[in-house]
Protein backbone atom coordinates (compact mmCIF):
# COMPACT_ATOMS: atom_id res chain seq x y z
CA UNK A 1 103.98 63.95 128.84
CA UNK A 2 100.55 64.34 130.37
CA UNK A 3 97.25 63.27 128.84
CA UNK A 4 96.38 67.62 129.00
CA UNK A 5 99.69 67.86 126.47
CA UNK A 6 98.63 64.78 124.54
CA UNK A 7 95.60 66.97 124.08
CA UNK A 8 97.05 69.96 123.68
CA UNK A 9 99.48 68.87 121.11
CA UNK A 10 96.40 66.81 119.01
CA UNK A 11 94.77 70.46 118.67
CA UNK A 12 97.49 71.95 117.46
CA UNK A 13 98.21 68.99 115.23
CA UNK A 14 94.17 69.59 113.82
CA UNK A 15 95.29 73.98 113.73
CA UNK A 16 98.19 73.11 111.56
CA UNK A 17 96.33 70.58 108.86
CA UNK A 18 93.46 72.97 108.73
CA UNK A 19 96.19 76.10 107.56
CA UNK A 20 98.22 73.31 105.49
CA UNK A 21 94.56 73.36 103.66
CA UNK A 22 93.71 76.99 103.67
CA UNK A 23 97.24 77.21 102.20
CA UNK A 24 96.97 74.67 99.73
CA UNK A 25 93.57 76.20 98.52
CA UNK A 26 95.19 79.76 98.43
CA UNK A 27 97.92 78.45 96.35
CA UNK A 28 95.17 77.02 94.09
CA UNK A 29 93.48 80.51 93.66
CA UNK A 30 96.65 81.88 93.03
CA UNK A 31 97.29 79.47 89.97
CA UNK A 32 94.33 80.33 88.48
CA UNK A 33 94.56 83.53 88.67
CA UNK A 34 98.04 83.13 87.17
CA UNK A 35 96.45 81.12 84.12
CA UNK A 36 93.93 83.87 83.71
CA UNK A 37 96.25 86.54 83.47
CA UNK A 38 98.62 84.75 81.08
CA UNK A 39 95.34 83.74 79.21
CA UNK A 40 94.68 87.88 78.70
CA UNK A 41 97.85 88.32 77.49
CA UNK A 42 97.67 85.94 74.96
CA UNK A 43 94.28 87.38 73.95
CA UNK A 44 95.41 90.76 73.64
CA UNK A 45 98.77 89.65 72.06
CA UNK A 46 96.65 88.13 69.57
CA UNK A 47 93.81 90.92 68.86
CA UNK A 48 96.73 93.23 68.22
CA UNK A 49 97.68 91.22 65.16
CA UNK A 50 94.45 91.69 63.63
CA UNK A 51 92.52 94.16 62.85
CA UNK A 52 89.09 92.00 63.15
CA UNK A 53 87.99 88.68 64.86
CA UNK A 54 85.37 86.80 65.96
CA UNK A 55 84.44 85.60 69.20
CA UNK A 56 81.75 84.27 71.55
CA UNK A 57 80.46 86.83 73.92
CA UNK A 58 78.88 85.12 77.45
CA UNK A 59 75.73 86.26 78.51
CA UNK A 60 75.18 83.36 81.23
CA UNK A 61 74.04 80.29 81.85
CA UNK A 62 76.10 78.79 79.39
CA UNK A 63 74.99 80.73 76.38
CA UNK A 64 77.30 82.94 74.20
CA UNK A 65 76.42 85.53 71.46
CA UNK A 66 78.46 85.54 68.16
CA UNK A 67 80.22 89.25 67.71
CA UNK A 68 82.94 90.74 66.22
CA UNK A 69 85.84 92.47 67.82
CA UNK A 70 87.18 95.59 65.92
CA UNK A 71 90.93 96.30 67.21
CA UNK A 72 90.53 99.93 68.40
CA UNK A 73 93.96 98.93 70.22
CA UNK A 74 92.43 100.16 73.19
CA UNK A 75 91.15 97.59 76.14
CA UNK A 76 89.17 98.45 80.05
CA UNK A 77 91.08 96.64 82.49
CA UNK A 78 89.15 96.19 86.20
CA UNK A 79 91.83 97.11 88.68
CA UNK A 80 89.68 96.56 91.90
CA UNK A 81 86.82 98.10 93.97
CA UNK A 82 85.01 98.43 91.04
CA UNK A 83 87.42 100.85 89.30
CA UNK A 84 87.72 99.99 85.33
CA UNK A 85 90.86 101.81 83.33
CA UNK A 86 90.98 102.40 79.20
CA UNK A 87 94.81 100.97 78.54
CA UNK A 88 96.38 100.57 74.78
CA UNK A 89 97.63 97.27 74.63
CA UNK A 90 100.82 97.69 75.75
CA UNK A 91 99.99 99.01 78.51
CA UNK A 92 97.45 96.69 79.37
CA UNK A 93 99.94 93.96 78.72
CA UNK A 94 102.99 95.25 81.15
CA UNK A 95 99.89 95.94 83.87
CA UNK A 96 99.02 92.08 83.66
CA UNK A 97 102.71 91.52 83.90
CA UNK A 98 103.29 93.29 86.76
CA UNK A 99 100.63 91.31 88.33
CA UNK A 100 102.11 88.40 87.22
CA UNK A 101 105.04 88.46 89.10
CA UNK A 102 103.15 89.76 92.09
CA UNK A 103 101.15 86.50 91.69
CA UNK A 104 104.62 84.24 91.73
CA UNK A 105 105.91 86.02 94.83
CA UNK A 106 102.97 85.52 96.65
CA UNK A 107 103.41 81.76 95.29
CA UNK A 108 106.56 81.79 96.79
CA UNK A 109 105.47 82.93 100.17
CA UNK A 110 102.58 80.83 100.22
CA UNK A 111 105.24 77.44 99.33
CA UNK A 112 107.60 78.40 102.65
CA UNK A 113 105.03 78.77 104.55
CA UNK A 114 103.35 75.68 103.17
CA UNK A 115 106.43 73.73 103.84
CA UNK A 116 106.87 75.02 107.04
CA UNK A 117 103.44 73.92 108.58
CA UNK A 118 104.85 70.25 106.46
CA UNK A 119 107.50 70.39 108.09
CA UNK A 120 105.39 70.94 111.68
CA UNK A 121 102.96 68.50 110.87
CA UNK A 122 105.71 65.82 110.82
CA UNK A 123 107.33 66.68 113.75
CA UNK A 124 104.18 66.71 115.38
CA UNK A 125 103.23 62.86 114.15
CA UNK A 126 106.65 61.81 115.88
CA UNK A 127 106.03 63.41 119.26
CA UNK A 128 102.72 61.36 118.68
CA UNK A 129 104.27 58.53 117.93
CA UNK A 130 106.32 59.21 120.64
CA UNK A 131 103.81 58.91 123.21
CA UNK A 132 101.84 55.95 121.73
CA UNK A 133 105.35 54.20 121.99
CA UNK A 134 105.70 55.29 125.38
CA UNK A 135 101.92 54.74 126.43
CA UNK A 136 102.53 50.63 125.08
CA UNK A 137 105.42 49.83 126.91
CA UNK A 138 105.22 48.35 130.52
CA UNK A 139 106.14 50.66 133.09
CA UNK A 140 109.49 48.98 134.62
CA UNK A 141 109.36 48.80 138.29
C-alpha cells in the first residue's frame, strides 16, 4: 500500500469517527426526547386523576410561579412549525405514543448504523495496523 492510501485510508478513518459521533449525539437527542415524552404522559396520566393540582409554572431564568391547574381534560399539544392542537387526554396521550415508537425506530436505525461505522472503524485500525507492521519489518532482499 502506498503512502497516498495510507493517507487516504487515515481520512476516511477521521470521516467515520466524526459520524460514529454525530451518531452517538443523535442517539442522545433521541433519548431525551424519549424521556420527555414518557415524562408528558405521566403528567397527563396523572392530571386526569384529579380534578385540581398544583404546580410550578417557569418563567425563566430559573424562577417558577406557584399556580393551580384545573383539569378541563383538555391539553395544546405543539406538533411542529409552530402549529399548536387542543387534544382531550386521550388523545393527547395515544399522539405522544405514536411518537414514541417513532422515536424507538429511529433508535433502532440510528444503533445499525452506529454499529456499522463500529464495525468500519475496526477494520480500518487493522489495515492500519497492517501497514505499521509492514512499514517495521526489514525489506528481505
Amino acid at each position: 500500500m502506498s503512502e497516498e492510501q495510507a493517507q487516504q485510508l487515515m481520512q476516511q478513518m477521521q470521516m467515520l469517527e466524526t459520524y460514529f459521533s454525530d451518531l452517538s449525539q443523535r442517539e442522545g437527542t433521541f433519548l431525551n426526547v424519549l424521556r420527555e415524552a414518557t415524562a408528558a404522559i405521566e403528567s397527563i396520566q396523572s392530571l386526569s386523576q384529579k380534578s385540581e393540582s398544583e404546580t410550578l409554572v417557569p418563567i425563566g431564568m430559573g424562577t417558577y410561579v406557584p399556580t393551580k391547574i384545573s383539569s378541563s381534560n383538555k391539553i395544546i399539544l405543539n406538533i411542529g412549525a409552530g402549529v399548536a392542537l387542543e387534544k382531550d387526554f386521550p388523545s393527547a396521550i395515544n399522539y405522544l405514543e405514536a411518537r414514541i415508537k417513532e422515536i424507538e425506530i429511529a433508535l433502532q436505525d440510528n444503533a445499525a448504523k452506529k454499529q456499522n461505522a463500529a464495525a468500519q472503524l475496526e477494520q480500518g485500525k487493522a489495515q492500519i495496523n497492517q501497514l505499521m507492521q509492514a512499514a517495521s519489518q526489514p525489506s528481505s532482499g
